[in-house]
C-alpha atoms as a PDB file:
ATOM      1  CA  UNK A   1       3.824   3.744  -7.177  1.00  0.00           C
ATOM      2  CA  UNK A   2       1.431   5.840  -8.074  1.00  0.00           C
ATOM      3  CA  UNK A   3      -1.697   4.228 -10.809  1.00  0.00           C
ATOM      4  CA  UNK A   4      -2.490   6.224 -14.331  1.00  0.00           C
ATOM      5  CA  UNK A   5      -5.192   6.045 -17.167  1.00  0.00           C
ATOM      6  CA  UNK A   6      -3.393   7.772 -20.051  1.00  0.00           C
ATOM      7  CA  UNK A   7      -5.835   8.843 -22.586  1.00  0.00           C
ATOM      8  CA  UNK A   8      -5.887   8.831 -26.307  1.00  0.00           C
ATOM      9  CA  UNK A   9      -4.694  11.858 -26.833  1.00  0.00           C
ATOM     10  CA  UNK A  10      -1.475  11.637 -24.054  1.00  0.00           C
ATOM     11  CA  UNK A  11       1.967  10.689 -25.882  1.00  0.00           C
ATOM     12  CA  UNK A  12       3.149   7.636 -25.561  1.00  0.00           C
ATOM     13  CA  UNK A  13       6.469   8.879 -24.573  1.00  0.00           C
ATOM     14  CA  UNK A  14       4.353   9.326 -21.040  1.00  0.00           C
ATOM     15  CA  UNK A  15       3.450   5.853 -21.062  1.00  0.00           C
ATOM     16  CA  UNK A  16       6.473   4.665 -21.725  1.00  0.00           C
ATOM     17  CA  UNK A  17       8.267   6.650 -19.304  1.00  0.00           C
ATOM     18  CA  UNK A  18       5.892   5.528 -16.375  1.00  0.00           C
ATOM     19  CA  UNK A  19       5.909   2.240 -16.756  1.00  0.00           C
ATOM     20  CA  UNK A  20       9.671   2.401 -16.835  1.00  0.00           C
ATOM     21  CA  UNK A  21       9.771   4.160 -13.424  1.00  0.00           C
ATOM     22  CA  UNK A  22       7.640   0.903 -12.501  1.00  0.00           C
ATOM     23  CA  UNK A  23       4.189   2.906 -12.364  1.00  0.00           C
ATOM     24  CA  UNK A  24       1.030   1.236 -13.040  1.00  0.00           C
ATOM     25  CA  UNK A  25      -0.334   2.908 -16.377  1.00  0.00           C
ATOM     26  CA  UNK A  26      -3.565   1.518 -17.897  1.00  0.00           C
ATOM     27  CA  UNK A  27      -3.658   3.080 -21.487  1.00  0.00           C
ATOM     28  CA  UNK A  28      -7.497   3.641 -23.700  1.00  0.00           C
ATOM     29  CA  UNK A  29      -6.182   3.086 -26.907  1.00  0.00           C
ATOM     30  CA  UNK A  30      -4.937   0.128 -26.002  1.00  0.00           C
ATOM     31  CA  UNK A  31      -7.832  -1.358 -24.300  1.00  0.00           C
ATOM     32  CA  UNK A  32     -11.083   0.985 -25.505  1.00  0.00           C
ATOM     33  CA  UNK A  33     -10.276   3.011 -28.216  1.00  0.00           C
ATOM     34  CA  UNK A  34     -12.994   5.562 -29.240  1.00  0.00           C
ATOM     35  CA  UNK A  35     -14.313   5.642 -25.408  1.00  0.00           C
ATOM     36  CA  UNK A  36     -16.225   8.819 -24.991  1.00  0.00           C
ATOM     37  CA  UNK A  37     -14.631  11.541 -22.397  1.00  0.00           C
ATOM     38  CA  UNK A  38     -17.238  11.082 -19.619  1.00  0.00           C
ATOM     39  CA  UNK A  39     -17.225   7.111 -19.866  1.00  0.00           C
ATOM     40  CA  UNK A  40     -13.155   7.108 -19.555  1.00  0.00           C
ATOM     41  CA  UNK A  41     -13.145   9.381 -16.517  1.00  0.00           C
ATOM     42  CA  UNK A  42     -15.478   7.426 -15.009  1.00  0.00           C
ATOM     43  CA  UNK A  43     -13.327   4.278 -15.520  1.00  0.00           C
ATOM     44  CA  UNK A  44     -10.459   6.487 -14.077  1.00  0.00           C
ATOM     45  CA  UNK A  45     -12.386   7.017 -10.660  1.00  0.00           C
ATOM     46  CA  UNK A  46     -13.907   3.193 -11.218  1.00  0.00           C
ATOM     47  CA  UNK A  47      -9.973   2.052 -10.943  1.00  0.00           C
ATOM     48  CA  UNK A  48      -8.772   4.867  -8.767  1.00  0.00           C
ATOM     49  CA  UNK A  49      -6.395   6.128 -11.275  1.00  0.00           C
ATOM     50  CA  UNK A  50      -5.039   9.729 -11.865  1.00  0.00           C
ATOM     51  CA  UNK A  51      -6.220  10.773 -15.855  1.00  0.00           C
ATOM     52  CA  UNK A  52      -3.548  11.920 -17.549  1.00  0.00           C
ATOM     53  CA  UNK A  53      -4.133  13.489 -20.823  1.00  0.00           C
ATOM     54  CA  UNK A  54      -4.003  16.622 -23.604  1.00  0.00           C
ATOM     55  CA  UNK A  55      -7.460  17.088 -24.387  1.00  0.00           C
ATOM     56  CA  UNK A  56      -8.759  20.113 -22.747  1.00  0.00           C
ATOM     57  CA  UNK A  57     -12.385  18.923 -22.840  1.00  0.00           C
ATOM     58  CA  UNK A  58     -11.099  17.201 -19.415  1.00  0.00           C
ATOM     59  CA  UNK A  59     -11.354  20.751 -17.771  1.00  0.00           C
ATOM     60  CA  UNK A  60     -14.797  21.067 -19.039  1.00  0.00           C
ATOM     61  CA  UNK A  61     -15.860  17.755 -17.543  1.00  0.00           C
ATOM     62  CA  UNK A  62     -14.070  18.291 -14.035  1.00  0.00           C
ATOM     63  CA  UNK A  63     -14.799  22.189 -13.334  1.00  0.00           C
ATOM     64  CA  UNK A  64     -18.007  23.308 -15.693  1.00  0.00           C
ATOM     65  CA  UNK A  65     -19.549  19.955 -15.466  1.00  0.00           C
ATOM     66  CA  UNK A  66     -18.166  19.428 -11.819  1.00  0.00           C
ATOM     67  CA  UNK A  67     -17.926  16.061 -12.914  1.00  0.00           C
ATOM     68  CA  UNK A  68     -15.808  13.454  -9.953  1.00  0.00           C
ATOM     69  CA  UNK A  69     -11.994  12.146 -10.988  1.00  0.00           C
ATOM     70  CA  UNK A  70      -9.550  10.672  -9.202  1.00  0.00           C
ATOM     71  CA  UNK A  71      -6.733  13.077 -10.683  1.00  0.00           C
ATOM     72  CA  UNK A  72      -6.185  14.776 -13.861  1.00  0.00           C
ATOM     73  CA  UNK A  73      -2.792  15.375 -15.500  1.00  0.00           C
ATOM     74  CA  UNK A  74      -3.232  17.778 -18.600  1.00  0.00           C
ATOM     75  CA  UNK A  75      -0.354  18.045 -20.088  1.00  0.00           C
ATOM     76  CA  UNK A  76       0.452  21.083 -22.899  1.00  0.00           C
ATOM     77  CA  UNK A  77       3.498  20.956 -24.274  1.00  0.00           C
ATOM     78  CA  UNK A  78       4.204  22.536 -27.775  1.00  0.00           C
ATOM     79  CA  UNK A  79       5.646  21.034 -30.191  1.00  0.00           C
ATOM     80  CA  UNK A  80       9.053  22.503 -30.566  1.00  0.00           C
ATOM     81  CA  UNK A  81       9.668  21.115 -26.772  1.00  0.00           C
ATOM     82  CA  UNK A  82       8.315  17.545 -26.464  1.00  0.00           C
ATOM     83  CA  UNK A  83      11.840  15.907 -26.889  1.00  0.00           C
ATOM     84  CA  UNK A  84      11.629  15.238 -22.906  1.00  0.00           C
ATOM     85  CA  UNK A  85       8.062  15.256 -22.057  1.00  0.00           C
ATOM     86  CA  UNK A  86       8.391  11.794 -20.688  1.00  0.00           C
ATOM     87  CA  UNK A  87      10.690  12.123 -18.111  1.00  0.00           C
ATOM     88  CA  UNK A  88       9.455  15.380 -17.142  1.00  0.00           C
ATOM     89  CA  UNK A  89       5.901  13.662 -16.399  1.00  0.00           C
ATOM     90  CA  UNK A  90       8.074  11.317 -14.565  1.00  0.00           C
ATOM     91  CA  UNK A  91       9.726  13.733 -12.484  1.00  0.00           C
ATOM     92  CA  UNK A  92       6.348  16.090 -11.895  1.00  0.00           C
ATOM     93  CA  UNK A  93       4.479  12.671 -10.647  1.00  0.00           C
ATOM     94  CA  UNK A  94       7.907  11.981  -8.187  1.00  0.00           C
ATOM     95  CA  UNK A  95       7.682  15.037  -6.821  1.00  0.00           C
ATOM     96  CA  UNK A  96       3.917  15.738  -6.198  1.00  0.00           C
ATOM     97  CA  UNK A  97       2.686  11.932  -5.900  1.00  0.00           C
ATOM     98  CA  UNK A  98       0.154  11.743  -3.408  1.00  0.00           C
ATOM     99  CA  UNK A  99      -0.729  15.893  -4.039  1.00  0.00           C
ATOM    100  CA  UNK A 100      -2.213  14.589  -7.582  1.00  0.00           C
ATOM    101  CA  UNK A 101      -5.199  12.598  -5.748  1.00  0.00           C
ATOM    102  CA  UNK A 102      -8.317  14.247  -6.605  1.00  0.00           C
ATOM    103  CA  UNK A 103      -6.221  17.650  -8.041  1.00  0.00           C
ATOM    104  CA  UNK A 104      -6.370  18.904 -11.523  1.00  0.00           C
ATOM    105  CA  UNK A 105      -2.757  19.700 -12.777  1.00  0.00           C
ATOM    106  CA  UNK A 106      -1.917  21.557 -15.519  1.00  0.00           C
ATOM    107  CA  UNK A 107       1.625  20.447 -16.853  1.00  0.00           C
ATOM    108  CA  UNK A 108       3.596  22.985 -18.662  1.00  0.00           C
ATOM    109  CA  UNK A 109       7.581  23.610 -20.133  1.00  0.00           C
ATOM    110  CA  UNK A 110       9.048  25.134 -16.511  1.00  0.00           C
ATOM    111  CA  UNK A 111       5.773  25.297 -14.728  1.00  0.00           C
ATOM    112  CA  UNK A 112       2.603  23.576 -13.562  1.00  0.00           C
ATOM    113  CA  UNK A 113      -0.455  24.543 -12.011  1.00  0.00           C
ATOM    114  CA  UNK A 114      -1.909  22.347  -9.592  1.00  0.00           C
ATOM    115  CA  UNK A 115      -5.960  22.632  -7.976  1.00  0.00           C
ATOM    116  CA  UNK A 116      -8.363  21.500  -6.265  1.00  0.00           C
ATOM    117  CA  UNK A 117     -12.004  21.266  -8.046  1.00  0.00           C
ATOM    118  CA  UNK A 118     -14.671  21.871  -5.691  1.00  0.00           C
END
């Protein structure tokens, strides 16, 4: 199973789901809240965990700032669909697992983009 550091701004509907599908998810606001963007990507590569948030500031960091991770997961789901954003994390993570390593993924309703940052 595949190890996560959800951010403060991911739904805990992803956490929840995760952990249920037995997946190792370390959570900030549970251990660090307030932890400034750089410091918890850094603990994401630190613990070799993919960075799965909604805070497009990660982009920044990763490709204008060609800062390292060990994965991100942003995740932008509107409102009037989040009813299943969970299990759809769930099933994205199933069937991309070790293709998340290193990649930035943009999670969408129907779609996903998925690169490497050089």
């Amino acid at each position: 199973m595949a190890r996560f550091l959800a951010d403060e701004s991911c739904d805990f509907a992803v956490v929840r789901a995760l952990r249920a599908a037995g997946h190792d998810v370390a959570v900030i606001v549970e251990s660090a809240p307030g932890t400034p963007d750089d410091n918890v990507i850094d603990l994401a590569v630190r613990e070799a965990r993919i960075l799965i948030t909604e805070d497009t500031d990660f982009g920044q960091l990763v490709y204008a700032h060609a800062h390292p991770s060990a994965g991100v997961i942003l995740l932008r789901f509107p409102a009037a669909v989040r009813g299943d954003l969970g299990p759809q994390v769930v099933r994205f993570v199933e069937l991309h697992g070790a293709s998340l390593i290193g990649s930035f993924a943009v999670l969408q309703p129907g779609r996903f983009r998925l690169s490497r940052p050089i």
